[in-house]
Protein backbone atom coordinates (compact mmCIF):
# COMPACT_ATOMS: atom_id res chain seq x y z
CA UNK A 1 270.75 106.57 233.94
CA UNK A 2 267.64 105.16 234.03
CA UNK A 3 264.23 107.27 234.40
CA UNK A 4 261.52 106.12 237.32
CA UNK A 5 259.04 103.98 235.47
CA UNK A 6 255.32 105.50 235.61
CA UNK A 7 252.78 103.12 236.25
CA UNK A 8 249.34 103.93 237.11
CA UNK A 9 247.57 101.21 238.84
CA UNK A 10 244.05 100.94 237.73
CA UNK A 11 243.08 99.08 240.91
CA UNK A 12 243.12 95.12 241.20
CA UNK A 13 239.60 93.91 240.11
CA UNK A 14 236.85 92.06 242.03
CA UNK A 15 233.29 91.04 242.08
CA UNK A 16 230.52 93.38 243.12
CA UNK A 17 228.61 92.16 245.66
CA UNK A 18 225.58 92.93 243.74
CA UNK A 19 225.35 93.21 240.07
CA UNK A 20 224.74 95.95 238.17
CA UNK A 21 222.09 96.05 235.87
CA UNK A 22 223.42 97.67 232.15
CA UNK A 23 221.39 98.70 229.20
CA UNK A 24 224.04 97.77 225.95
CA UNK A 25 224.95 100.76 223.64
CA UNK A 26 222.36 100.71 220.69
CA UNK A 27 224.71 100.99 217.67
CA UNK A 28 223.37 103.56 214.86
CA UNK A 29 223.14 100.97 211.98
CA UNK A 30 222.07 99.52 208.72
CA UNK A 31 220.90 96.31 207.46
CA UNK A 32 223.41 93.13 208.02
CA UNK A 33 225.19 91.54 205.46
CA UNK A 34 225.59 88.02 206.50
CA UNK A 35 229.08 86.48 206.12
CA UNK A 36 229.21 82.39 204.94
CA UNK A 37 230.33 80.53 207.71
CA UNK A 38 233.47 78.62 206.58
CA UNK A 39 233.09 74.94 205.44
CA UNK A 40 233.32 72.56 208.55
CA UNK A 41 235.83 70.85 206.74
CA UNK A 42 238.12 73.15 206.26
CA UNK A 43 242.19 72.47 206.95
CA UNK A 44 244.35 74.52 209.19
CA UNK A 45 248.06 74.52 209.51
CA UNK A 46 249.45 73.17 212.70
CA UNK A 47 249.08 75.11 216.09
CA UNK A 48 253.05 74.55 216.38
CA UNK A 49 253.91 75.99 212.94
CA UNK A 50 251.30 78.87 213.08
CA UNK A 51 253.31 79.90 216.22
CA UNK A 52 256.79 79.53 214.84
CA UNK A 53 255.44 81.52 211.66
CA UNK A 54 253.91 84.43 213.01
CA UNK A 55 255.67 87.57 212.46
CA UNK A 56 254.24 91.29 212.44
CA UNK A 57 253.75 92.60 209.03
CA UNK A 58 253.36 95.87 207.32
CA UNK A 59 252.09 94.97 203.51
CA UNK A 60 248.45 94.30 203.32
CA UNK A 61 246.54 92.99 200.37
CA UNK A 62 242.89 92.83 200.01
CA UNK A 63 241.33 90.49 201.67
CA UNK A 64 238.74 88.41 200.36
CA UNK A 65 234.98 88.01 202.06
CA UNK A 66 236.10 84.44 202.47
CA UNK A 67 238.92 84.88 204.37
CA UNK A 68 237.09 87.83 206.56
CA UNK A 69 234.70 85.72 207.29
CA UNK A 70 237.05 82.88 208.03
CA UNK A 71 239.44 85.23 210.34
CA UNK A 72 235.90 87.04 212.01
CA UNK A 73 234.60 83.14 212.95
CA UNK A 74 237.70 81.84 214.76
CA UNK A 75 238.45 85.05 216.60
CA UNK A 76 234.76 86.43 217.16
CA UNK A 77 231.75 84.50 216.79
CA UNK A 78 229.04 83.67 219.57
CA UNK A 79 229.45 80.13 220.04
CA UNK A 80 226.91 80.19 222.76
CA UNK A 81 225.01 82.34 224.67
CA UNK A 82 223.86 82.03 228.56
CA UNK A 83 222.03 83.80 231.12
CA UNK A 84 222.99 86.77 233.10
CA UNK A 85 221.37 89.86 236.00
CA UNK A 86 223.64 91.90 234.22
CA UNK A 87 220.53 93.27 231.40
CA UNK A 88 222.61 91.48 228.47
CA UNK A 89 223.31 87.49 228.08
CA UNK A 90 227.01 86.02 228.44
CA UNK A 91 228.51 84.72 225.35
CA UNK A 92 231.00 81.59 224.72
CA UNK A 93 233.55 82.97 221.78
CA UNK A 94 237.14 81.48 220.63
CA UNK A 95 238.83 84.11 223.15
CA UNK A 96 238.75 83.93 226.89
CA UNK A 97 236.89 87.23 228.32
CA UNK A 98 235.82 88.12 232.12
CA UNK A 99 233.03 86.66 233.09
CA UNK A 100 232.33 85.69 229.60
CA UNK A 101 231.11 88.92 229.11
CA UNK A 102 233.08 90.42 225.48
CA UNK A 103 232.78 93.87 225.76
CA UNK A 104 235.32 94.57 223.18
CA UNK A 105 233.11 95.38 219.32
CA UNK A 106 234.83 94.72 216.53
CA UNK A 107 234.83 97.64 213.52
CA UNK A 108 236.14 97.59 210.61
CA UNK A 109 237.11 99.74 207.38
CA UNK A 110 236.89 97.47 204.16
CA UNK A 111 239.25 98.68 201.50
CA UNK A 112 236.52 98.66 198.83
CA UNK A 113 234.09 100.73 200.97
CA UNK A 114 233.83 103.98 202.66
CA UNK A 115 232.93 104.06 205.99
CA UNK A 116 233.31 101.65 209.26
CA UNK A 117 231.17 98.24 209.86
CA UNK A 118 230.37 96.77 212.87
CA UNK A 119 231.04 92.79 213.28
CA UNK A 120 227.37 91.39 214.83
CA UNK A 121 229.02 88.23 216.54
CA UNK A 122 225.52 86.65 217.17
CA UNK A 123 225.04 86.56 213.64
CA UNK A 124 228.20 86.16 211.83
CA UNK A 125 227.49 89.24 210.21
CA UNK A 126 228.63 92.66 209.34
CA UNK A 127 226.56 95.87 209.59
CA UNK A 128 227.16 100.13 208.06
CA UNK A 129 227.24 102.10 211.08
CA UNK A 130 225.14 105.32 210.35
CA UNK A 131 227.72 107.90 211.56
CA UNK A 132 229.44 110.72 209.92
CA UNK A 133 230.95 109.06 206.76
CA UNK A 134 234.81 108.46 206.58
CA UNK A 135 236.04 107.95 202.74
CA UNK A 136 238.43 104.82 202.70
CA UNK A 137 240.88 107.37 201.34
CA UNK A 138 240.26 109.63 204.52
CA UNK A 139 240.55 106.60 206.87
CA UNK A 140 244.06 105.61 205.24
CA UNK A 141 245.13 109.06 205.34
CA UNK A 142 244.59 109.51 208.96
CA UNK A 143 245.92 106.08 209.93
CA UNK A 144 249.10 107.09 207.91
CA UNK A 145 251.42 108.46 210.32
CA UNK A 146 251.28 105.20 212.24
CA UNK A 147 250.80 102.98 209.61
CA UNK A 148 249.83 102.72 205.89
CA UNK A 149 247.11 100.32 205.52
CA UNK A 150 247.18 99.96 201.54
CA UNK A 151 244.63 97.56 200.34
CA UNK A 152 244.51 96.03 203.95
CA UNK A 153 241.62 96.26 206.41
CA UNK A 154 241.46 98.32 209.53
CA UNK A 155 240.10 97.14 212.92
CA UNK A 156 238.96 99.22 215.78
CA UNK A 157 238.70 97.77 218.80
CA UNK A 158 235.78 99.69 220.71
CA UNK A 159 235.22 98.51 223.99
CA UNK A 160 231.82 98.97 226.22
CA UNK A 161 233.49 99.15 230.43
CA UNK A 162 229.51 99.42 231.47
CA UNK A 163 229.32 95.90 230.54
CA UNK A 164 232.42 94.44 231.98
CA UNK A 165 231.58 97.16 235.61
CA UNK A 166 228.26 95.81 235.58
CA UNK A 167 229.56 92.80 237.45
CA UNK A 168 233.13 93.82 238.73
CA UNK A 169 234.76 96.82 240.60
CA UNK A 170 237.78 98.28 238.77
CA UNK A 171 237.09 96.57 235.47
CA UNK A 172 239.49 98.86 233.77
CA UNK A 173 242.24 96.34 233.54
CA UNK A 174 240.24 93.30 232.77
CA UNK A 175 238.34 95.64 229.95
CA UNK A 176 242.75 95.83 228.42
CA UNK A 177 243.37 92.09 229.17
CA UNK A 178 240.11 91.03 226.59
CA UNK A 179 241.32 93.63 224.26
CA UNK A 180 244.82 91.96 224.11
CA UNK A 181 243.27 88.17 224.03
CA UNK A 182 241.56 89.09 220.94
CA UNK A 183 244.71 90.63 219.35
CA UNK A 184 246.44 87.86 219.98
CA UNK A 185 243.93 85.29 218.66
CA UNK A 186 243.91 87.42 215.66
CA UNK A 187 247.44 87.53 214.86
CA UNK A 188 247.56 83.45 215.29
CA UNK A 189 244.29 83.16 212.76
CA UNK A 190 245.89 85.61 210.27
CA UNK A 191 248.80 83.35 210.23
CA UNK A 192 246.54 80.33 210.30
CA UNK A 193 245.31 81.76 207.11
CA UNK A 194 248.76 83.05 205.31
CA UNK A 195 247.23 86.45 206.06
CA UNK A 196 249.61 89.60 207.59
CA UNK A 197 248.43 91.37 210.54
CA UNK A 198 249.85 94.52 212.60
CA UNK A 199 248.39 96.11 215.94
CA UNK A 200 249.07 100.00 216.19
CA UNK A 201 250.48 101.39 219.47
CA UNK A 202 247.32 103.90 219.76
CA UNK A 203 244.07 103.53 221.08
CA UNK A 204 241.67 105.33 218.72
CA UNK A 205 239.84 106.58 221.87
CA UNK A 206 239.67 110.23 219.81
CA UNK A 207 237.36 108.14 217.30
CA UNK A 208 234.95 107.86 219.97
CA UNK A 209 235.25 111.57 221.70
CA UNK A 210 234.61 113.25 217.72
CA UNK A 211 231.38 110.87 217.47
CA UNK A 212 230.82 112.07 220.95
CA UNK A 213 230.27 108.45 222.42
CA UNK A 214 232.65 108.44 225.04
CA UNK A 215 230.70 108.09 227.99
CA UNK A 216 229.62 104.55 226.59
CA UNK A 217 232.48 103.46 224.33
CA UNK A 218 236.12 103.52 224.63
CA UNK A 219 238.78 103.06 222.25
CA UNK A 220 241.24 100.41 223.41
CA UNK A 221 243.29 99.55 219.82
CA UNK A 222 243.37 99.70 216.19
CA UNK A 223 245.18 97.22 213.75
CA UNK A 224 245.63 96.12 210.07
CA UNK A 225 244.89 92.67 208.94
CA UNK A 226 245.29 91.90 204.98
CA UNK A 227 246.52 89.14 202.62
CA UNK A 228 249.52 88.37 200.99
């Protein structure tokens, strides 16, 4: 016998008929470390066989900064930037967003540091955030009864709704659809790049509610990406 599904309909999403203007969330953080771009040369398997390939795995090595820097430039680098009334510019990146608007942040938890980085995508860079310290050992022990993340990285994906509301009513749903483009590009790349890659079924909102930054940022995924 089959249960009654539950489905709560976040509303179907349209333009406002005039903008918002929103102030971006001002990250507590520390002095970039700029990634190398990869070499403009560089050779990627076939679209056809990265998509036959992929698979969901659960052993992660350490990745290298090459190959961060590699998976962080196909998946979420400004390629361009335009004009917006919204108070921030729109940005061109490998994924498709809303309005061209990204409001998902990339942070991650290197395996050879403690504490969470922020991706800068305007500058191909990554940044400390200066929160309340997590050990790696602390991050990988409360990320264990999902997942263990070994030597692997871990990826929050922290999303900003003011920016994608600024423009539309009920932006909830287009705020989930940009969170799962990006996952997807990212498992592709990680293949692209003989990497492994995993999403976790939770949302990491709580990360956000104990730094008590929920009213501007919301947690909408967490996964593991390491090598081989």
């Amino acid at each position: 016998m089959m249960s009654d599904m539950i489905w709560t309909d976040p509303g179907s999403p349209v333009p406002r008929e005039k903008a918002h203007s929103y102030q971006p969330f001002n990250w507590p953080a520390g002095e970039p470390f700029f990634l190398t771009p990869p070499h403009e040369n560089a050779v990627l398997p076939a679209l056809s066989g990265v998509i036959e390939g992929r698979r969901t795995q659960r052993s992660f090595g350490h990745v290298s900064l090459t190959q961060l820097s590699q998976w962080l430039w196909l998946t979420g680098r400004v390629m361009a930037v335009g004009h917006s009334e919204y108070g921030f510019p729109l940005t061109q990146r490998p994924v498709p967003s809303a309005g061209a608007i990204h409001p998902i942040h990339i942070v991650l938890s290197l395996s050879d540091q403690d504490g969470w980085q922020l991706y800068l995508p305007d500058m191909h860079a990554l940044t400390p955030l200066l929160i309340s310290e997590q050990t790696r050992s602390e991050i990988r022990d409360e990320l264990s009864p999902v997942i263990d993340i070994q030597n692997g990285i871990a990826v929050r994906f922290i999303a900003e709704p003011g920016k994608t509301s600024a423009k539309y009513v009920n932006a909830d749903s287009l705020i989930w659809r940009d969170a799962g483009a990006l996952v997807g590009q990212m498992a592709l790349v990680a293949e692209a790049l003989a990497c492994n890659f995993c999403p976790m079924g939770i949302t990491g909102h709580d990360w956000c509610a104990r730094l008590k930054l929920e009213g501007r940022l919301a947690g909408t995924g967490l996964a593991v990406f390491g090598s081989r």
